[in-house]
Protein backbone atom coordinates (compact mmCIF):
# COMPACT_ATOMS: atom_id res chain seq x y z
CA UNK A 1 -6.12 0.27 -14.85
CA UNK A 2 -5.60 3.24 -16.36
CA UNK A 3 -1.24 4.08 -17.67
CA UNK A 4 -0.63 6.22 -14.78
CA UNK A 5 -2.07 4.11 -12.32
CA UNK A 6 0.27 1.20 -13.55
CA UNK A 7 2.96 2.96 -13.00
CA UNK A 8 2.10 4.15 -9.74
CA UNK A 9 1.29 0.49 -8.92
CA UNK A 10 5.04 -0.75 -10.22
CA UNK A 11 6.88 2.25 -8.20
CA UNK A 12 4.68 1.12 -5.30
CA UNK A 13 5.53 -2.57 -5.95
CA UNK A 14 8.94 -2.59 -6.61
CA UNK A 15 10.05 -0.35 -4.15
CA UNK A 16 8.70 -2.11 -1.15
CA UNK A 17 9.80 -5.67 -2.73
CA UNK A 18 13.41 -4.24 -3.46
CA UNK A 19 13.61 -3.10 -0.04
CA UNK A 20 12.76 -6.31 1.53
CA UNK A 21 14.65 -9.03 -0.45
CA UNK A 22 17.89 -7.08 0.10
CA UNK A 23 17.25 -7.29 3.66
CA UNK A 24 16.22 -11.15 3.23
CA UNK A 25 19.29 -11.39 0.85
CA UNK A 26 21.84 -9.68 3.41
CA UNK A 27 20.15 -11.62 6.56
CA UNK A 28 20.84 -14.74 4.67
CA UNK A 29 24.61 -13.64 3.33
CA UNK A 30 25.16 -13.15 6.90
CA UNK A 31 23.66 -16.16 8.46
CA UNK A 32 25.75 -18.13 6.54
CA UNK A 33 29.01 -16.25 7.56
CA UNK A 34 27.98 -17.03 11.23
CA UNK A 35 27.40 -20.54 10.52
CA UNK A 36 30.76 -21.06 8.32
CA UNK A 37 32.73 -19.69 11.15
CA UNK A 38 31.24 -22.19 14.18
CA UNK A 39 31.57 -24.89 11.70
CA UNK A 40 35.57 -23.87 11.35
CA UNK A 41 35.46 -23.33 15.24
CA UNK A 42 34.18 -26.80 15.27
CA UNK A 43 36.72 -28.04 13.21
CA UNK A 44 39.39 -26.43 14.99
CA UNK A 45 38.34 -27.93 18.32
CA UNK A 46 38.50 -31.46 16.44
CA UNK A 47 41.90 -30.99 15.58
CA UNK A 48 42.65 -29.64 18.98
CA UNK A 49 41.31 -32.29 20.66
CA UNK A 50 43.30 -35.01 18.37
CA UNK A 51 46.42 -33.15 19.54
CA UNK A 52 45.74 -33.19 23.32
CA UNK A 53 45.21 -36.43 22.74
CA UNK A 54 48.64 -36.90 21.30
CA UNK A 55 50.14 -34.96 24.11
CA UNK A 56 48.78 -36.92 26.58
CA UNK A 57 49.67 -40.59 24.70
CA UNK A 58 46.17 -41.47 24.99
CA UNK A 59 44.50 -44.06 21.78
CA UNK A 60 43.36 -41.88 18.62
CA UNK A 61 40.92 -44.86 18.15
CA UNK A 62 38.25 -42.91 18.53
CA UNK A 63 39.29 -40.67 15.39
CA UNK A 64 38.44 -41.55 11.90
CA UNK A 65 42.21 -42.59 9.81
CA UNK A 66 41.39 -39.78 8.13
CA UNK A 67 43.26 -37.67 10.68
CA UNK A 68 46.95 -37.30 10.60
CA UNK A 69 49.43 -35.40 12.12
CA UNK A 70 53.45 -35.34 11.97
CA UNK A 71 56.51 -32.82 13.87
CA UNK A 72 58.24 -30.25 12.78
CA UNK A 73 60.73 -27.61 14.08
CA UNK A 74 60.66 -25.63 11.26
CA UNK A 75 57.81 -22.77 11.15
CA UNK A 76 56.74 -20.28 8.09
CA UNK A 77 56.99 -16.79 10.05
CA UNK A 78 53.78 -16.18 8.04
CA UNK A 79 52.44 -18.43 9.50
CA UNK A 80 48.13 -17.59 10.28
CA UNK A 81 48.26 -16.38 13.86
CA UNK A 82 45.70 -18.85 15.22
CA UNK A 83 47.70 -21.57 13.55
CA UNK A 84 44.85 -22.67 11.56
CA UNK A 85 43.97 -22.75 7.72
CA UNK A 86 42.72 -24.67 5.22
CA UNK A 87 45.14 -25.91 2.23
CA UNK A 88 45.00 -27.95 -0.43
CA UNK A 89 41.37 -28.97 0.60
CA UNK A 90 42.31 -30.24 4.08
CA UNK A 91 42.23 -28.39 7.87
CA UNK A 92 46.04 -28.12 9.46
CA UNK A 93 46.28 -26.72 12.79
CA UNK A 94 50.22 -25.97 14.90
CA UNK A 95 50.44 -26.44 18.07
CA UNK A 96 53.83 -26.24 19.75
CA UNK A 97 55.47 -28.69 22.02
CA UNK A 98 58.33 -28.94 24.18
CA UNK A 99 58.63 -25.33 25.03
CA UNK A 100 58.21 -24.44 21.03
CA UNK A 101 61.09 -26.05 20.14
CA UNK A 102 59.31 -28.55 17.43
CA UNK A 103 55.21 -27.95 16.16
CA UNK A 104 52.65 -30.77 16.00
CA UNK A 105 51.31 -30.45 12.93
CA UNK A 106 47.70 -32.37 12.47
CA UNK A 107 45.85 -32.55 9.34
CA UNK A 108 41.99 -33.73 8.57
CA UNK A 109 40.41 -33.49 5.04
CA UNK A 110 38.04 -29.98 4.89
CA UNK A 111 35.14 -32.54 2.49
CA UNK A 112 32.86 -33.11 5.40
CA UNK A 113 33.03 -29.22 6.24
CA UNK A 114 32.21 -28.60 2.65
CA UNK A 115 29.38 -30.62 2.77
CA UNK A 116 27.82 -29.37 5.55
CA UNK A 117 28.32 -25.45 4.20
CA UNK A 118 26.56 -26.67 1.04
CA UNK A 119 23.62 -28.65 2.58
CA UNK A 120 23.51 -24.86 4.43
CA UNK A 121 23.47 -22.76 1.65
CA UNK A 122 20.83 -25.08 -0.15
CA UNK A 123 18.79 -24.47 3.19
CA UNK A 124 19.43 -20.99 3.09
CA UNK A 125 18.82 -20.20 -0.46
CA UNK A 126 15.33 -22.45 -0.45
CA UNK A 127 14.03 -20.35 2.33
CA UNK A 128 15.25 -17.42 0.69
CA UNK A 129 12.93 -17.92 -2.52
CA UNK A 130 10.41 -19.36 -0.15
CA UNK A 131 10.29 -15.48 1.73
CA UNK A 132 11.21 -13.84 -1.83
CA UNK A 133 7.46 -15.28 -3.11
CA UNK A 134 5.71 -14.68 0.02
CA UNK A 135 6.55 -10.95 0.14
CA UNK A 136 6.63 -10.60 -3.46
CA UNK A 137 2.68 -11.42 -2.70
CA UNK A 138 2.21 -9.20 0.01
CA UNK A 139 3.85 -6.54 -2.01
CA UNK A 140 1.05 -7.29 -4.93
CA UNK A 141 -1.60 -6.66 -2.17
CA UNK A 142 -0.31 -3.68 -0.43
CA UNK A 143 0.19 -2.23 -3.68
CA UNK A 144 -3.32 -2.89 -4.84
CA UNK A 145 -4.64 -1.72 -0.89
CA UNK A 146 -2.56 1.78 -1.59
CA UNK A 147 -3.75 2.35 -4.75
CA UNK A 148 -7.58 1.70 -4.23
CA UNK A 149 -8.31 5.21 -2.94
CA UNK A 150 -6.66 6.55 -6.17
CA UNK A 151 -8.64 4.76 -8.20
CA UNK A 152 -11.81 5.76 -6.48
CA UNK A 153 -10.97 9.19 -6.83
CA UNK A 154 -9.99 8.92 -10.38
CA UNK A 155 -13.73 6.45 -11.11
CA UNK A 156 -15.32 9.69 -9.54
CA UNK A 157 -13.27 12.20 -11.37
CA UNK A 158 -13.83 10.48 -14.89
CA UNK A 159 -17.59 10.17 -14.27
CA UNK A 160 -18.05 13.80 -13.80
CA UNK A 161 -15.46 14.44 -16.85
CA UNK A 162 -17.47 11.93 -18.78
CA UNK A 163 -21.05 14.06 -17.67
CA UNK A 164 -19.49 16.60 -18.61
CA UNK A 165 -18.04 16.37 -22.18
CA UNK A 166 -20.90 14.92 -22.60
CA UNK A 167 -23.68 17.47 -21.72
CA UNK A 168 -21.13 20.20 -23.96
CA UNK A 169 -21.76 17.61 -26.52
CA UNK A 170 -24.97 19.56 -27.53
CA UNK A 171 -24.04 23.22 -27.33
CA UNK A 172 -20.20 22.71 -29.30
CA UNK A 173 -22.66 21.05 -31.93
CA UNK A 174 -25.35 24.34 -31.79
CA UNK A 175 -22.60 26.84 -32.24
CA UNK A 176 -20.24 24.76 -35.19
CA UNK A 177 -23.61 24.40 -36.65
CA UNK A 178 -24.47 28.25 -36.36
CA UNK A 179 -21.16 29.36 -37.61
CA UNK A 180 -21.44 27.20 -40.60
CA UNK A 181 -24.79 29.13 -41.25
CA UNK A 182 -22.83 32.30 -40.30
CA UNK A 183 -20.35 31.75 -42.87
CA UNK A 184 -22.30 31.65 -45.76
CA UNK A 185 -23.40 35.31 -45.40
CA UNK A 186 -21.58 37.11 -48.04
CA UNK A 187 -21.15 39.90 -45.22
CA UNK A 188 -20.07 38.41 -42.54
CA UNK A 189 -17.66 36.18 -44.73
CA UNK A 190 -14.53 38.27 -43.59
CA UNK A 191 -15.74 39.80 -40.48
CA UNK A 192 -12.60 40.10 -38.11
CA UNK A 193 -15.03 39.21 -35.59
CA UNK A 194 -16.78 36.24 -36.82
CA UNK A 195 -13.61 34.86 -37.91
CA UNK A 196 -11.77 35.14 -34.95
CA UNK A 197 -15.07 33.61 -33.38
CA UNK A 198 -14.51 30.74 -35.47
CA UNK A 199 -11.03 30.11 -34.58
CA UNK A 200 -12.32 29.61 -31.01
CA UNK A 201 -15.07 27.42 -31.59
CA UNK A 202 -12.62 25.40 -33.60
CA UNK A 203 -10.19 25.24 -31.02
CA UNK A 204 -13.34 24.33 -28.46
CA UNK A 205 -13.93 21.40 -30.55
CA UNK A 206 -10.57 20.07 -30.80
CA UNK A 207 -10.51 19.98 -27.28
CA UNK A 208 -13.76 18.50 -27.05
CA UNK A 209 -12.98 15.52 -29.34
CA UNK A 210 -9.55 14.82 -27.47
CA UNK A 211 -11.49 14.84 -23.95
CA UNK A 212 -13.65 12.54 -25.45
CA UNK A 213 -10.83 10.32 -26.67
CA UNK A 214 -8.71 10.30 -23.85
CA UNK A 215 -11.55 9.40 -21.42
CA UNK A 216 -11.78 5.80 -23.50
CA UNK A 217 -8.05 5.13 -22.43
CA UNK A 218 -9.72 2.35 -19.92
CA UNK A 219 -11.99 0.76 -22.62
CA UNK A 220 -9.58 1.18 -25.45
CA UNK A 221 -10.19 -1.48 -28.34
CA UNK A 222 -6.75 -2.49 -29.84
CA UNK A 223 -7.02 -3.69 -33.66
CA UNK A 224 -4.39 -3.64 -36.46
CA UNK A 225 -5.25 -0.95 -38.49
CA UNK A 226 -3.26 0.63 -41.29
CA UNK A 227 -1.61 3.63 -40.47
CA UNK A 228 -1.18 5.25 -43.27
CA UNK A 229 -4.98 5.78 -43.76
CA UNK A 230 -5.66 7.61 -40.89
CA UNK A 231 -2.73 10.05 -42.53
CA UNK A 232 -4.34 10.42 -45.20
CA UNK A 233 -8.11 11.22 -43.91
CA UNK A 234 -6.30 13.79 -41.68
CA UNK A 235 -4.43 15.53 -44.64
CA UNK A 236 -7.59 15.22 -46.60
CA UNK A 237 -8.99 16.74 -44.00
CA UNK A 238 -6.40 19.76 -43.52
CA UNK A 239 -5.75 20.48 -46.88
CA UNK A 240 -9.13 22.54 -47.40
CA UNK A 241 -8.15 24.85 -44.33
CA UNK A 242 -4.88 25.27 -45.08
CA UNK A 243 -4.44 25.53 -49.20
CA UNK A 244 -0.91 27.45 -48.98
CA UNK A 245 0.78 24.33 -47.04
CA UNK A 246 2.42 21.69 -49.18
CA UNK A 247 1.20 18.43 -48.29
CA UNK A 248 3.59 15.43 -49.28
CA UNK A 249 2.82 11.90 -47.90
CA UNK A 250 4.85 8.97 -48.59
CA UNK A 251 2.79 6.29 -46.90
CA UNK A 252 0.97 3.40 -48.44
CA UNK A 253 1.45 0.47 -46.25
CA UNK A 254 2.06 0.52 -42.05
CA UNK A 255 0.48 -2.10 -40.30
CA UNK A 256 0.39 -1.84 -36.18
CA UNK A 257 -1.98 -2.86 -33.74
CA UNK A 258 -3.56 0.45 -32.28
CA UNK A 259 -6.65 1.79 -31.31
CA UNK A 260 -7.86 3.77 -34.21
CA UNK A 261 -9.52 6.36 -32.55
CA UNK A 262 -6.99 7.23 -30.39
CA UNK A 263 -4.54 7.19 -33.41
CA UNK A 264 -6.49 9.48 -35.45
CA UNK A 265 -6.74 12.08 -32.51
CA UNK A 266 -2.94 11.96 -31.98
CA UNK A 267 -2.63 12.55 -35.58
CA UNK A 268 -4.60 14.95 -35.73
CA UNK A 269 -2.85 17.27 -33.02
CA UNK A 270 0.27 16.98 -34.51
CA UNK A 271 -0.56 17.67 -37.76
CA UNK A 272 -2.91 20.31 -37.12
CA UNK A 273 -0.54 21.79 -35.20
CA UNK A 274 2.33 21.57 -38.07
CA UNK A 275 -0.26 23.54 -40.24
CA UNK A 276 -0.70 25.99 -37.53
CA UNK A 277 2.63 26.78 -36.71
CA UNK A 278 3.74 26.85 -40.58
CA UNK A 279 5.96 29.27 -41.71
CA UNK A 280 4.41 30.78 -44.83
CA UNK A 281 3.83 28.65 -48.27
CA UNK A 282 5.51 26.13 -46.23
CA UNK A 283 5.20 22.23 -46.26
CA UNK A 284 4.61 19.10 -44.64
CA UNK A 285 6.20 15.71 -45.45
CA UNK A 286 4.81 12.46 -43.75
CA UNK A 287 6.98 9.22 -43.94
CA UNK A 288 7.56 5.73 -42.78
CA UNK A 289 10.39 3.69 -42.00
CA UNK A 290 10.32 0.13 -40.79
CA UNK A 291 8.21 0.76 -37.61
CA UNK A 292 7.90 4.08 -37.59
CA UNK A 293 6.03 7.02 -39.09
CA UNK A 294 7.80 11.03 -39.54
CA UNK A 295 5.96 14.11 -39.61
CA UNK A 296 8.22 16.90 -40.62
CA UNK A 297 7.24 20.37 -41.10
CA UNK A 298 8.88 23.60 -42.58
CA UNK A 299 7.66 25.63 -39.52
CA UNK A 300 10.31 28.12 -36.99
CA UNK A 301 11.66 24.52 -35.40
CA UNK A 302 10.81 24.26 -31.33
CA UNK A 303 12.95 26.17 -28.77
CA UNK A 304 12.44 23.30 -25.69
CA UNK A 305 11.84 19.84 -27.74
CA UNK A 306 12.23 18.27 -24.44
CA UNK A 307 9.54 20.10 -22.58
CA UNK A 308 6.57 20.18 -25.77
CA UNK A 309 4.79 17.41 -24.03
CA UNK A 310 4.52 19.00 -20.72
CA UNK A 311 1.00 20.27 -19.66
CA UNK A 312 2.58 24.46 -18.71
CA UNK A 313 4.44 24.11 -21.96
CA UNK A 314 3.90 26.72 -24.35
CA UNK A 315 5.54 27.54 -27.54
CA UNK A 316 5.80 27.51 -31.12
CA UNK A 317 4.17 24.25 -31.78
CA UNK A 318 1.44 24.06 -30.16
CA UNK A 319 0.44 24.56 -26.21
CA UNK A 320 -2.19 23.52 -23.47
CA UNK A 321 -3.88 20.61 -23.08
CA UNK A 322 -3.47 19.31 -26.95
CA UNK A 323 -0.13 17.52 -26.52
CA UNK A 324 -0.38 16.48 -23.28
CA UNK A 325 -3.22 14.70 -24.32
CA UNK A 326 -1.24 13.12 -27.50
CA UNK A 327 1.71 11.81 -25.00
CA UNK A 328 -1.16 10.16 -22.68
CA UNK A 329 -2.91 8.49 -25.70
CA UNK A 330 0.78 7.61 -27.02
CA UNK A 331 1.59 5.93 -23.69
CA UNK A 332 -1.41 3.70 -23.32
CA UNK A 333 -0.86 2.43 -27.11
CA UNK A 334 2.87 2.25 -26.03
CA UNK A 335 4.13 4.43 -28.83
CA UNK A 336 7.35 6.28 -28.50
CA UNK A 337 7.37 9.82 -29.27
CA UNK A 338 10.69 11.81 -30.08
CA UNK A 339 10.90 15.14 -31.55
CA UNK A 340 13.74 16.55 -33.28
CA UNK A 341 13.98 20.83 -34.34
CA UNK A 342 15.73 22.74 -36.15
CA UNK A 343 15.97 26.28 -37.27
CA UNK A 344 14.07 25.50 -40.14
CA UNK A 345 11.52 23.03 -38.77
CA UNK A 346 10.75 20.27 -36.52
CA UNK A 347 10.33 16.18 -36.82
CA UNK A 348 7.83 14.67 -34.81
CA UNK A 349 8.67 10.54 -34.74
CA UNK A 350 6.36 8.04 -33.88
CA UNK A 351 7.60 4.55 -33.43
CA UNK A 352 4.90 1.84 -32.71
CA UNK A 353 6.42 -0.91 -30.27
């Protein structure tokens, strides 16, 4: 599954599943509301009935000695209109007598009604997790169902990408190969034409070798590898094209796991780029620290940092299709990018998670 197709998957997924265990989670919340007050109406009727059965001088036998009751004519004006509440862990319930002149007061310990709330909530909450699983399945599979047509249309979409980068495989090789020959006519050497012919191809093949490495995303390999080599075959590398650059790289030692390829190629934008986008004698410094590695140029800095990974963007450091593709590869490696500018350069920071 390719990175973007996980994350469509996980909005897909989460979404629905929020959506239904707050409704399971509210139904439940409520359910229990509507069960704690019958079980207090049921109480109250008790106590009720234990009165009327005072009032009329009939036996209490038939009412655990739990129950109590005693008279009073002297009434809390706070009292809770219904007469009812629960204090001190026990129901008490008023009910006037002799034209309200004195209260009844009876009592009956609220442990029974506690019980029966918890055994309740223990019901509630087990078929809570019980509907929590079964949806958090059915949200697996309706995420999977929703997505299958994307990744049909993405199979067929990287097949004819794949056919395709690779039948331009053979031409980008005819002309690099013809320029080289090109080149080494004394005549042609600084042709305005030729060279700005070979500035294209170059560009053609960049973009050919990222295609080529972003279509493995699926199949990438992942394998420690150490870092700081791939710097240094890239600097080796740029150093040749780009003799008035100062190249300084501090970086022996950085182990991560990564797929080297796909490394190399992000590398390789971003540095390439720095060169590019240069100011004049200029220099790059590469550097590591703990977990991450810095590339940090002396070019005009980056107007937008924010938008220099966007596919429209277009500026001083770079544009098109190039760092797009190095925030893709950086994503399915799970490498942070940040990128800091200033008037006098930019920072491009790669931590590996």
């Amino acid at each position: 599954m390719h990175h973007h197709e996980k994350k469509a998957f996980l909005k897909f997924f989460v979404t629905y599943f929020l959506s239904v265990a707050v409704l399971i989670l509210a139904a439940g919340y409520f359910y229990q509301q509507q069960i704690r007050e019958q079980y207090l109406k049921t109480e109250e009727f008790s106590l009720i009935e234990y009165a009327r059965q005072i009032k009329m001088g009939e036996s209490l036998e038939k009412f655990p000695s739990s129950y109590r009751h005693s008279f009073t004519n002297k009434i809390d004006k706070y009292i809770d209109i219904r007469n009812f509440k629960i204090q001190n862990d026990e129901f008490i319930k008023y009910l006037p007598m002799n034209h309200n002149r004195y209260y009844l007061i009876v009592h009956k310990p609220a442990e029974g009604f506690y019980q029966k709330l918890f055994r309740i909530r223990v019901k509630i909450i087990l078929v809570q997790l019980f509907l929590l699983v079964l949806f958090g399945f059915i949200s697996y599979k309706l995420a999977k169902s929703a997505l299958n047509p994307l990744e049909e249309s993405i199979s067929k979409l990287d097949k004819f990408a794949k056919d395709l980068i690779h039948d331009l495989n053979t031409p980008v090789t005819s002309i690099k190969l013809n320029m080289k020959i090109l080149q080494k006519n004394q005549d042609l050497k600084e042709n305005n034409a030729l060279l700005r012919l070979n500035k294209s191809v170059q560009t053609i093949s960049e973009l050919h070798e990222n295609l080529t490495v972003l279509l493995q995303e699926e199949t990438f390999q992942m394998s420690f590898i150490n870092v700081c080599e791939v710097v240094n075959e890239i600097v080796q590398i740029q150093k040749p094209i780009y003799p008035d650059i100062n190249f300084d790289v501090e970086c022996q030692n950085f182990q991560a796991k990564l797929n080297q390829h796909a490394m190399k190629q992000i590398l390789q934008n971003i540095i390439s780029n720095a060169c590019k986008y240069n100011s004049k004698n200029g220099f790059i410094k590469i550097y590591k620290d703990t977990n991450s590695l810095y590339i940090e140029d002396g070019g005009k800095g980056i107007k937008e940092p924010d938008k220099i990974f966007e596919r429209s963007y277009s500026g001083e450091h770079g544009s098109g299709i190039g760092l797009d593709i190095v925030k893709r590869l950086a994503d399915a490696m799970d490498i942070k990018i940040k990128v800091k500018s200033k008037n006098n350069g930019s920072i491009f920071i790669l931590t590996m998670r």
